[in-house]
Protein backbone atom coordinates (compact mmCIF):
# COMPACT_ATOMS: atom_id res chain seq x y z
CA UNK A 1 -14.13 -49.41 -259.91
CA UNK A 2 -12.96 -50.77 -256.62
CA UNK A 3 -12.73 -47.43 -255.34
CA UNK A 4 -16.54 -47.12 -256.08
CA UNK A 5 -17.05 -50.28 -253.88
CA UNK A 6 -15.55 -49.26 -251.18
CA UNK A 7 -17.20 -46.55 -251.24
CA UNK A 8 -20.67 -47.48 -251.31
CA UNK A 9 -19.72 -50.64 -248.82
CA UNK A 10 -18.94 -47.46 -246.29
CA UNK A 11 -22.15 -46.32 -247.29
CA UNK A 12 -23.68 -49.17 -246.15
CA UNK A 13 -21.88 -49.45 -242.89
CA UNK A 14 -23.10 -46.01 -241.69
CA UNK A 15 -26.42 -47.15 -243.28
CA UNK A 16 -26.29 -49.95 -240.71
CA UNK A 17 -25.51 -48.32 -237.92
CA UNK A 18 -28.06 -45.34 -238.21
CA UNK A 19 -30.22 -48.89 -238.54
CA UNK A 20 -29.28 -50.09 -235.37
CA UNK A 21 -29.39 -47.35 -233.06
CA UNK A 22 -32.94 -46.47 -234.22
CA UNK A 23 -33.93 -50.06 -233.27
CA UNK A 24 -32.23 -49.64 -229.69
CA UNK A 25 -34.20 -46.26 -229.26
CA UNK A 26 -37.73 -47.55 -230.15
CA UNK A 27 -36.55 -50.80 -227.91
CA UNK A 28 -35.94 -48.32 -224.91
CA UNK A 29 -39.02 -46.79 -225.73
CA UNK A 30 -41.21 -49.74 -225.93
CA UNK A 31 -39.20 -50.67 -222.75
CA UNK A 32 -39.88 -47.40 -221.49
CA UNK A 33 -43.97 -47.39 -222.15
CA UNK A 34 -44.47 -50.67 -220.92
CA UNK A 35 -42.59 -50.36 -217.38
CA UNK A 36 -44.99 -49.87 -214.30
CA UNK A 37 -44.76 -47.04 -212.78
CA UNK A 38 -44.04 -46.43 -209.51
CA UNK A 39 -45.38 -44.67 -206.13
CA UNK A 40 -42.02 -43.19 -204.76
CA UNK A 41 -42.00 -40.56 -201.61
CA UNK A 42 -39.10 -39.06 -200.45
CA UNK A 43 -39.33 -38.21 -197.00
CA UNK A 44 -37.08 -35.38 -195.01
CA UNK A 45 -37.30 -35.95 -191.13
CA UNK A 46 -38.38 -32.02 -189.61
CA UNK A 47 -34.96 -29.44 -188.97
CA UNK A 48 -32.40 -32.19 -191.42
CA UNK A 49 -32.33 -29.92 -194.32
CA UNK A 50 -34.83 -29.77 -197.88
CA UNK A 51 -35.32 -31.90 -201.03
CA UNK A 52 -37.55 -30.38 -204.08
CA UNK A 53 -38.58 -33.97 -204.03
CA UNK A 54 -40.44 -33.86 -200.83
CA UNK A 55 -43.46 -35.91 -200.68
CA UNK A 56 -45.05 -38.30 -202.93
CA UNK A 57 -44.86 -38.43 -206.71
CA UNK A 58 -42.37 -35.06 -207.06
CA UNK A 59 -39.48 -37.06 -208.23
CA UNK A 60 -41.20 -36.99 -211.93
CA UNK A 61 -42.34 -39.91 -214.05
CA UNK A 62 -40.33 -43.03 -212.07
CA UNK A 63 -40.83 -46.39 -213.53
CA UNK A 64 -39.65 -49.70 -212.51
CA UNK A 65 -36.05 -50.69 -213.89
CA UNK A 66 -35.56 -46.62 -214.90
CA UNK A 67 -32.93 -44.40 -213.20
CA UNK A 68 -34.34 -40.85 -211.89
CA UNK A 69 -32.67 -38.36 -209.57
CA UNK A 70 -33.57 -36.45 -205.78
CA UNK A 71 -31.83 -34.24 -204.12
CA UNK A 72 -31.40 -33.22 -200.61
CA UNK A 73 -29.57 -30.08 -199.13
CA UNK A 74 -28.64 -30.80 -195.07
CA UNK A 75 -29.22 -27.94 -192.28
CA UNK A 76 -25.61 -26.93 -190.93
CA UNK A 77 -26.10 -28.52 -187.76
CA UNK A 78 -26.54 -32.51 -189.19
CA UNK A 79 -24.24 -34.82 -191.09
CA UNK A 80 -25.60 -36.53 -194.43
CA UNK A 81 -24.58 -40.19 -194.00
CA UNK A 82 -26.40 -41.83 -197.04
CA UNK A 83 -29.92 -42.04 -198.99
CA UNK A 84 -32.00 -44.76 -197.60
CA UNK A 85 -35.23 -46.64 -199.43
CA UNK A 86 -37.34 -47.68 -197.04
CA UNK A 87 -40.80 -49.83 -197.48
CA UNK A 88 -43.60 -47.52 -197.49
CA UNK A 89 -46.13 -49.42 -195.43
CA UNK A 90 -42.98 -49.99 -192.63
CA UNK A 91 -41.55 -46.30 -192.50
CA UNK A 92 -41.89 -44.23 -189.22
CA UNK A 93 -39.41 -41.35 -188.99
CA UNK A 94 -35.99 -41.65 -187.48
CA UNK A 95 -36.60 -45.72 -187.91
CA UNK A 96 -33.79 -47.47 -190.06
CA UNK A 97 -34.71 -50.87 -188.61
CA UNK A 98 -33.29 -53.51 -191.46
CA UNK A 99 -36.23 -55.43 -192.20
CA UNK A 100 -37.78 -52.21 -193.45
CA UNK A 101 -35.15 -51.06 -195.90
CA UNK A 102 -34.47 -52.35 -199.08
CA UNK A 103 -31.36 -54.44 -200.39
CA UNK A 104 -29.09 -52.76 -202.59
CA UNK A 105 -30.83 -54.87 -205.72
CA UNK A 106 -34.41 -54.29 -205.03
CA UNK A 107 -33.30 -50.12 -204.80
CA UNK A 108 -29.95 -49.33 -206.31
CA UNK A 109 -28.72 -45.38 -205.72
CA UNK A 110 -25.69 -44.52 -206.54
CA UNK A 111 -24.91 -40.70 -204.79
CA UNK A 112 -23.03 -37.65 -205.85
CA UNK A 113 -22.80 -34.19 -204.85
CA UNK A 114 -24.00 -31.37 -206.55
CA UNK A 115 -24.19 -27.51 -206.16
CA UNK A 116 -23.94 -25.88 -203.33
CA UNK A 117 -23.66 -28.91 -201.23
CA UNK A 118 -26.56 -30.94 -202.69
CA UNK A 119 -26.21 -34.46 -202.40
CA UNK A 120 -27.65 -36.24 -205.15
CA UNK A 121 -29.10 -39.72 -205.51
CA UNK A 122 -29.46 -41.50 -208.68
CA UNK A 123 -32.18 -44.44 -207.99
CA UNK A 124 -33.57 -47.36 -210.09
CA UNK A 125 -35.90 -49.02 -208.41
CA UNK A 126 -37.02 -53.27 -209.09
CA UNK A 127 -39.43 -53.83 -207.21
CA UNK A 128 -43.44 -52.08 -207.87
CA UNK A 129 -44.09 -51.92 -204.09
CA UNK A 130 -44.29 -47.98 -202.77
CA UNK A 131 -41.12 -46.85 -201.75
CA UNK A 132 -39.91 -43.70 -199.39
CA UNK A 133 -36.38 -42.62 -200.03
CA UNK A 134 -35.09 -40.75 -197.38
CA UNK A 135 -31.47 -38.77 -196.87
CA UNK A 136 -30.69 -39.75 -193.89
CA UNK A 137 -28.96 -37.70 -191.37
CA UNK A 138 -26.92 -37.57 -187.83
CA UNK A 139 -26.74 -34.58 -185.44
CA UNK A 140 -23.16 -33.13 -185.76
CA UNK A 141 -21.32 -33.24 -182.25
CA UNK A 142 -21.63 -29.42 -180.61
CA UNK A 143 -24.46 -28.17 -183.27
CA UNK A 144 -27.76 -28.14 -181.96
CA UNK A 145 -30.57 -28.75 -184.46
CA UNK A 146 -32.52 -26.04 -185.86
């Protein structure tokens, strides 16, 4: 007999725990529906290298508070030194001044490489104001720019 209860309270444990993480997906979902979505551009200054990404709204369905990725493969001739979010009203290429880019809580990336070189940025953005992420590059000593 106390084998029987056992068994059924195990039952109910699973029970509980299919239960729960059915809640936490229809919370992420609701979560997911009701987040703003965002204007994000991701902007490759001419000769640094290519992103599928380029331009505005080709990073997919990016909301506010949801991680997404870009990628970015450098030309030969300049060193990747970081992904940048800059404001989108303030950006003018080449310009990195720090008023315009955001803090490290309003735009978090967090960047790996990928493939063939690719470097990867993983981005969850806080803030609903347009943002243009940008890989940004240095010219390598003795290369010249393509």
């Amino acid at each position: 007999m106390s084998l029987l209860l056992l068994v059924s309270l195990a039952g109910c444990s699973d029970l509980f725990k299919a239960e729960d993480a059915l809640l936490k997906k229809i919370d992420e979902q609701v979560r997911w529906d009701n987040a703003a979505r965002l204007s994000v551009t991701v902007a490759v200054p001419e000769g640094w290298g290519t992103s599928p990404q380029l331009g505005t709204g080709r990073a997919g369905d990016t909301r506010k508070g949801f991680a997404f990725t870009v990628e970015f493969n450098p030309n030969s001739a300049w060193g990747f030194s970081g992904w940048i979010a800059v404001r989108s009203d303030d950006y003018h290429e080449g310009d990195t001044d720090p008023d315009n880019v955001f803090d490290d809580e309003t735009v978090v990336i967090t960047e790996s490489t990928g493939a063939a070189n690719a470097r990867i940025a993983t981005v969850t953005i806080n803030t609903t104001e347009p943002v243009i992420l940008v890989p940004w590059c240095e010219e390598r000593p003795g290369a010249s720019p393509g």
